[in-house]
Protein backbone atom coordinates (compact mmCIF):
# COMPACT_ATOMS: atom_id res chain seq x y z
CA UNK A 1 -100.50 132.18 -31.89
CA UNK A 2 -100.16 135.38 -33.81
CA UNK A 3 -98.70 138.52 -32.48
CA UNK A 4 -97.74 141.68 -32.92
CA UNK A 5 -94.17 141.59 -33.33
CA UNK A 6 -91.48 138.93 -33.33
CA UNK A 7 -89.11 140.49 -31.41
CA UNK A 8 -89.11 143.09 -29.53
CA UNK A 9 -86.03 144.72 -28.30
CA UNK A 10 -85.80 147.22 -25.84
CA UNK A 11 -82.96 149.67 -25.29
CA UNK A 12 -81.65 150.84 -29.12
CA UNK A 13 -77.90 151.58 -27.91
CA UNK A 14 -74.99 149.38 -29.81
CA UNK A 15 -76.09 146.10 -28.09
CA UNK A 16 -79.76 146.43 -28.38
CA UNK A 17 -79.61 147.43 -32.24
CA UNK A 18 -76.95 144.79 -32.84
CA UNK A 19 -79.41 142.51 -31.68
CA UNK A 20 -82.25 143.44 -34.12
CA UNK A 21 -79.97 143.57 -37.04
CA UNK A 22 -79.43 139.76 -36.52
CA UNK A 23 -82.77 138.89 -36.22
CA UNK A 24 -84.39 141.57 -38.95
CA UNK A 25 -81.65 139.62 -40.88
CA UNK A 26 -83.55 136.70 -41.04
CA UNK A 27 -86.80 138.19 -41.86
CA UNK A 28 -88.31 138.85 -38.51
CA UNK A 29 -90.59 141.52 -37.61
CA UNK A 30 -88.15 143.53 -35.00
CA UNK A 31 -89.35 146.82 -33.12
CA UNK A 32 -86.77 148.51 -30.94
CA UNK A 33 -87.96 150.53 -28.43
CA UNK A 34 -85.57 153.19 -26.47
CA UNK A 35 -86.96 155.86 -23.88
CA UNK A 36 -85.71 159.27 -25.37
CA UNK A 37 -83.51 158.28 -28.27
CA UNK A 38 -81.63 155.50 -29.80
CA UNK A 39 -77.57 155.47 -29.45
CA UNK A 40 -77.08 154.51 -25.52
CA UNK A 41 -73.60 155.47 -24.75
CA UNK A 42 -72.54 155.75 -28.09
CA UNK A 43 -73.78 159.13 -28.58
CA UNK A 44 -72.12 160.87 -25.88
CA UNK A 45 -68.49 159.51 -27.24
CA UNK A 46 -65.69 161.05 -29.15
CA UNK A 47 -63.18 159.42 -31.26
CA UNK A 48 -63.46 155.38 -30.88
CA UNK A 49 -59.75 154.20 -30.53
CA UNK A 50 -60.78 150.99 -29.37
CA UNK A 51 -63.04 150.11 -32.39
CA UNK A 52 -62.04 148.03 -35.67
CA UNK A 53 -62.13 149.72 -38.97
CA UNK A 54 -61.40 153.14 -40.57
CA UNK A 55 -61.39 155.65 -37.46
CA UNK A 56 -65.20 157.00 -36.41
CA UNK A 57 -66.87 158.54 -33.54
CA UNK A 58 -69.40 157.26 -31.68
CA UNK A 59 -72.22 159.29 -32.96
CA UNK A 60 -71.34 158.60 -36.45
CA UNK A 61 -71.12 155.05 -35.67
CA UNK A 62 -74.38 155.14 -34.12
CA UNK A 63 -75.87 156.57 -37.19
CA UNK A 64 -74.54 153.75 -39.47
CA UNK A 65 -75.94 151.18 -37.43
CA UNK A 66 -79.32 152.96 -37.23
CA UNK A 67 -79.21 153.67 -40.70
CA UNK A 68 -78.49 150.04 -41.30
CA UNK A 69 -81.05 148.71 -39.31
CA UNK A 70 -84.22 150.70 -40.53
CA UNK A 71 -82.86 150.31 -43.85
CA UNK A 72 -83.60 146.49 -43.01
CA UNK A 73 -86.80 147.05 -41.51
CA UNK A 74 -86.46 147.48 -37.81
CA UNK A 75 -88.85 149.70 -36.57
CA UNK A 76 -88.02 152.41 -33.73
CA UNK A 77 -90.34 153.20 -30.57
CA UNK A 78 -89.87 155.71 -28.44
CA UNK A 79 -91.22 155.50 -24.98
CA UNK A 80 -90.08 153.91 -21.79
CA UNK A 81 -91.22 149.72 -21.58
CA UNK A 82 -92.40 149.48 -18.09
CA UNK A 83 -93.02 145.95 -17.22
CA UNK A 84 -92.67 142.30 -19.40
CA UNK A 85 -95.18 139.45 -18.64
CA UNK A 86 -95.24 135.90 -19.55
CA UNK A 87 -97.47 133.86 -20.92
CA UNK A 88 -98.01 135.45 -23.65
CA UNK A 89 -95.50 137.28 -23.29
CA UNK A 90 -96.50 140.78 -23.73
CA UNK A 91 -94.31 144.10 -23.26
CA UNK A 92 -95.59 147.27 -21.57
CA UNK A 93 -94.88 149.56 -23.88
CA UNK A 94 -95.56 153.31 -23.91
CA UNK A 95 -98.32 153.17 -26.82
CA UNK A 96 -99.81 150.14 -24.59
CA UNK A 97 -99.48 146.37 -24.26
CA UNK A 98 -97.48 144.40 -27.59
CA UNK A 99 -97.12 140.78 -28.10
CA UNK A 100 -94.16 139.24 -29.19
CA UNK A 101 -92.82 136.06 -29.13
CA UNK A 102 -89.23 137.13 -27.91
CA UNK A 103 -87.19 140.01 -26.38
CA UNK A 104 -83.89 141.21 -25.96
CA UNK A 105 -83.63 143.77 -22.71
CA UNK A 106 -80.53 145.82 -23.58
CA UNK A 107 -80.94 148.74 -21.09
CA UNK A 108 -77.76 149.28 -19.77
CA UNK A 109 -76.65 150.75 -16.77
CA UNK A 110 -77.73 153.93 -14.31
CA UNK A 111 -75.35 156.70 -14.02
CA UNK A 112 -72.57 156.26 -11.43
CA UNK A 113 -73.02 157.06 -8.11
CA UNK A 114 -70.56 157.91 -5.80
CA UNK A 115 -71.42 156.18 -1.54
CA UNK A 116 -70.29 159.66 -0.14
CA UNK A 117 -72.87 161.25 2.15
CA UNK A 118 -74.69 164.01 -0.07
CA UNK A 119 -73.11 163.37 -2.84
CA UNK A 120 -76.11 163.68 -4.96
CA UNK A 121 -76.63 167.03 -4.15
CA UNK A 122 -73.66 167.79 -6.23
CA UNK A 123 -75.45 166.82 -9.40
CA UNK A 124 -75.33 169.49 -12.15
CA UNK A 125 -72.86 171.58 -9.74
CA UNK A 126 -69.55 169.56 -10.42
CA UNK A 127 -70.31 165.95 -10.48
CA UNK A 128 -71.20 164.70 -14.01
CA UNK A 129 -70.77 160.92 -15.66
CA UNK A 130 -70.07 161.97 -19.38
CA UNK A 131 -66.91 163.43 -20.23
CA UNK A 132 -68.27 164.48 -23.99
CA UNK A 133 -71.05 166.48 -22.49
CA UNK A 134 -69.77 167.78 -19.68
CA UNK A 135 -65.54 167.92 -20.41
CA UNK A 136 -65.93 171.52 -22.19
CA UNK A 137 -67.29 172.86 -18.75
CA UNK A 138 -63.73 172.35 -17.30
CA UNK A 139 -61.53 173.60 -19.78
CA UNK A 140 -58.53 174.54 -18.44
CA UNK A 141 -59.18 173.02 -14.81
CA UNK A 142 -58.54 170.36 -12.75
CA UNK A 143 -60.91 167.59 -12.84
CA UNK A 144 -61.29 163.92 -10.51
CA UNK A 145 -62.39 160.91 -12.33
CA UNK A 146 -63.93 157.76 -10.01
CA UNK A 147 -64.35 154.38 -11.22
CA UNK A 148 -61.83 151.47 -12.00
CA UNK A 149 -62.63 149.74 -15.18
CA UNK A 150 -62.20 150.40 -19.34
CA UNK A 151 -65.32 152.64 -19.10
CA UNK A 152 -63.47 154.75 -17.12
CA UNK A 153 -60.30 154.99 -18.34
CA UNK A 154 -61.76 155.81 -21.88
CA UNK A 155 -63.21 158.75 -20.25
CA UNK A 156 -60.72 159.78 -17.83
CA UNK A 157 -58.35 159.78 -21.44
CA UNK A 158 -61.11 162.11 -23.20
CA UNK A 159 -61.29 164.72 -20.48
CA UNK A 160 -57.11 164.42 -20.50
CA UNK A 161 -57.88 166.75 -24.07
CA UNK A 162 -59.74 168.77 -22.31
CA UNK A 163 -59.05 169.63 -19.09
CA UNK A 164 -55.58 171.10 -17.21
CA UNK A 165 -55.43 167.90 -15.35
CA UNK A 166 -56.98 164.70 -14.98
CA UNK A 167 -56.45 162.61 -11.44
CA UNK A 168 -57.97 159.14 -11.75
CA UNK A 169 -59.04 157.88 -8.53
CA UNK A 170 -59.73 153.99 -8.25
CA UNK A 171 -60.28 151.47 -5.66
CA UNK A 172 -58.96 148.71 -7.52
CA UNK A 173 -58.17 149.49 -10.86
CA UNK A 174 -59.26 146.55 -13.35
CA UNK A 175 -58.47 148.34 -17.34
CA UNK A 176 -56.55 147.27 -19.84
CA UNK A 177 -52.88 147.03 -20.32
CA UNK A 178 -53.20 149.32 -23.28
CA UNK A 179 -55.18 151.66 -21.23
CA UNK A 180 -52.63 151.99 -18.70
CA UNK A 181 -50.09 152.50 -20.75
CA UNK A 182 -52.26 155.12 -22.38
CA UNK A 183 -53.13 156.87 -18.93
CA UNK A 184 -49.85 156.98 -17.79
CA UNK A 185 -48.69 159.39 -20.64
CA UNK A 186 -51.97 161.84 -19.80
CA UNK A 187 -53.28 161.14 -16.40
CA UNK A 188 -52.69 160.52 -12.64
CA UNK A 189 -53.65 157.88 -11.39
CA UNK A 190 -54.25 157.32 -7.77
CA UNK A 191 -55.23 153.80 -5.75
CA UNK A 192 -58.11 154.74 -3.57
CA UNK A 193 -61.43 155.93 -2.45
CA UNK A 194 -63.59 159.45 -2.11
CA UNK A 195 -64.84 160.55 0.92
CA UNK A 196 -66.02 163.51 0.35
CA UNK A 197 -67.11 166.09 -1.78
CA UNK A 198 -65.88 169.79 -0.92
CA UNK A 199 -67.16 173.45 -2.21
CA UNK A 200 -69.12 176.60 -1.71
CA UNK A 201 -72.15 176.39 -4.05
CA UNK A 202 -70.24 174.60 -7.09
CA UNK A 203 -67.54 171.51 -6.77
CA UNK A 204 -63.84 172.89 -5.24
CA UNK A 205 -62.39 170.11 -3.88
CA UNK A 206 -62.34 166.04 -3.51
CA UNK A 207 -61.48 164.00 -0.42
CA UNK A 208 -59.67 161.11 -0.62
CA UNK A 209 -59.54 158.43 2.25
CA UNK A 210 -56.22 158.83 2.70
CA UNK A 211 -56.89 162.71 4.17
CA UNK A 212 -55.55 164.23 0.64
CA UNK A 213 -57.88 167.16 -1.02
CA UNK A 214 -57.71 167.25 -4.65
CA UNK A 215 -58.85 170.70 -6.01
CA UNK A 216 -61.16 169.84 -8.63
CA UNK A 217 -64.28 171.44 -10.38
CA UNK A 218 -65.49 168.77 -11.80
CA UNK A 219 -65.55 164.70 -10.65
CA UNK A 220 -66.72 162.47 -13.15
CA UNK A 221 -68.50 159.59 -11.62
CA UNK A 222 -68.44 155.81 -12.66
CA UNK A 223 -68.61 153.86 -9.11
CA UNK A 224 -71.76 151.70 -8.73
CA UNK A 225 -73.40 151.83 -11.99
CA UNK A 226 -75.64 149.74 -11.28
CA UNK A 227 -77.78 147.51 -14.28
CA UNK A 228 -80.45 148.26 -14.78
CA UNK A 229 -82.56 144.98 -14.96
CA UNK A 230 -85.53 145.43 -13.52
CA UNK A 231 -87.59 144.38 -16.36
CA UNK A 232 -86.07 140.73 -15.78
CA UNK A 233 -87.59 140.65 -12.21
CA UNK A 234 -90.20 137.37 -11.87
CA UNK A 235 -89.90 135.70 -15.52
CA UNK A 236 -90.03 132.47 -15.64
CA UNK A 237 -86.64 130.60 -16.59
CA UNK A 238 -88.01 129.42 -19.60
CA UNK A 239 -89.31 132.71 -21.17
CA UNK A 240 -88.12 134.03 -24.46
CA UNK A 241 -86.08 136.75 -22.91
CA UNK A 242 -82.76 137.40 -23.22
CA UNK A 243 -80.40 140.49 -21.97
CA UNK A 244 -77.34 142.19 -23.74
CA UNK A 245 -74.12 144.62 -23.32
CA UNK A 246 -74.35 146.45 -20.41
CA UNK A 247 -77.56 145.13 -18.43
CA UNK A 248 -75.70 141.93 -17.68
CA UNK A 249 -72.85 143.36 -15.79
CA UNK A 250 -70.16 142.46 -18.46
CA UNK A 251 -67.43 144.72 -19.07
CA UNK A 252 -68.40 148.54 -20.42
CA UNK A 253 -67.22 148.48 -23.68
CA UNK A 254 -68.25 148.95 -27.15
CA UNK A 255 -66.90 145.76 -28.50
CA UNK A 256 -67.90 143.48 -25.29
CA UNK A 257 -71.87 145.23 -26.19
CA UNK A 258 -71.79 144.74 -29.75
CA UNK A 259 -70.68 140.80 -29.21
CA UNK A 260 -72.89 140.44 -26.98
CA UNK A 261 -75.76 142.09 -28.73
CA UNK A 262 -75.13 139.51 -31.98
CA UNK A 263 -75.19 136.47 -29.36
CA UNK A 264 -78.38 137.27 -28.07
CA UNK A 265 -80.28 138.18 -31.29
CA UNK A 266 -78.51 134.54 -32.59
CA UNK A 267 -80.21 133.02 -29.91
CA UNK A 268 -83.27 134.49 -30.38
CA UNK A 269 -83.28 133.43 -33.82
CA UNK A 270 -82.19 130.02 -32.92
CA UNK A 271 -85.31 129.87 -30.78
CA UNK A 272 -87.44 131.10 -33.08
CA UNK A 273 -86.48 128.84 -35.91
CA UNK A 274 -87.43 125.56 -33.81
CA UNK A 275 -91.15 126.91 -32.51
């Protein structure tokens, strides 16, 4: 049955685009499609310390791949993909229904949330989930940082350059051994949970369980970032779907994505090859 693409990938952040450079690789007609703009997380990152090769930042990495990928005939969509269907399997794209015979979901996860009554009140007055955007706000200040894996320790170390000083708060604390080695030279880290979020108009203060207020303008939130997966909801088992990086609830980081972004657009190409 002809259609209008081969693959169709949607979510053009390291995974997703990894995954269309395999399979535009081998001659396949690949669209990528990403809401506002490709680059996913890469875009709002710094300096990579974690990543192999001559030292980047994430927004010039993000270029090469693009670069690299166009440059091999992937095409970019924008517009948010609303809904998959089987049989054929057809994508809800923004510019309307497309046919493909495969796609790769690589759309990540939702910002962090933080289960504190009101808490999301405090959005765009103190609570933020990007250090690289929203760091330079706190220059000089005392910041909170919530979540306990690599993702945020990476980001708890890139507001340490920023801000006066960094307090990482963390139920159960699951990074690296590099990373805590790393943190320990530039941040405090505490074993714990928020309770509350404290101020009069803009962020003052953070709550911990234990009764302790940390002042703090800013808390940086990566709790409960949840996948989001929707799209996968009702396919059948057997349709040529597959997800990538962050969607699937792996570990958040750039190497764990890109792997995983190759493995799915191998598998894809696997398929492929026997129909």
């Amino acid at each position: 049955m002809s259609t209008d693409w081969d693959v169709v990938v949607v979510g053009a952040g390291i995974a997703g685009l990894t995954a269309a450079r395999a399979c535009a690789e081998r001659d396949l007609r690949v669209v990528a499609h990403d809401a506002l703009a490709p680059g996913g997380q890469l875009i709002n990152l710094g300096a990579l310390a974690d990543w192999p090769g001559p030292p980047t930042t994430g927004p010039d990495l993000m270029g090469a791949l693009l670069t690299d990928v166009m440059d091999r005939g992937v095409e970019i969509a924008y517009g948010e993909v609303t809904g998959l269907r089987a049989d054929p399997l057809t994508v809800e794209a923004a510019e309307g229904p497309v046919t493909t015979r495969a796609v790769v979901v690589a759309t990540g996860r939702r910002p962090g949330r933080l289960d504190v009554p009101g808490a999301d009140a405090w959005e765009g007055r103190g609570l933020s989930h990007c250090a690289t955007c929203d760091g330079p706000l706190h220059a000089g200040r005392e910041v909170v940082v919530v979540g306990d894996d690599e993702w945020t320790a990476r980001e708890a170390l890139e507001l340490a350059g920023i801000a006066k000083r960094v307090t990482l708060v963390g139920a159960a604390p699951g990074w690296s051994a590099s990373s805590t080695r790393r943190l320990a030279e530039a941040v405090e880290v505490r074993t714990g949970t928020v309770t509350a979020l404290e101020g009069d108009g803009t962020l003052g203060a953070v709550r911990l369980a234990d009764g302790e207020v940390l002042d703090a303008s800013g808390v940086f939130v990566y709790t409960h970032a949840d996948p989001r997966s929707e799209l996968l909801d009702g396919l059948p088992a057997d349709a040529a779907v597959w997800s990538a990086g962050d969607v699937t609830g792996a570990d958040r980081t750039l190497l764990t994505a890109a792997a995983d972004g190759l493995r799915a657009g191998l598998a894809v190409v696997a398929r492929l090859e026997e129909s």
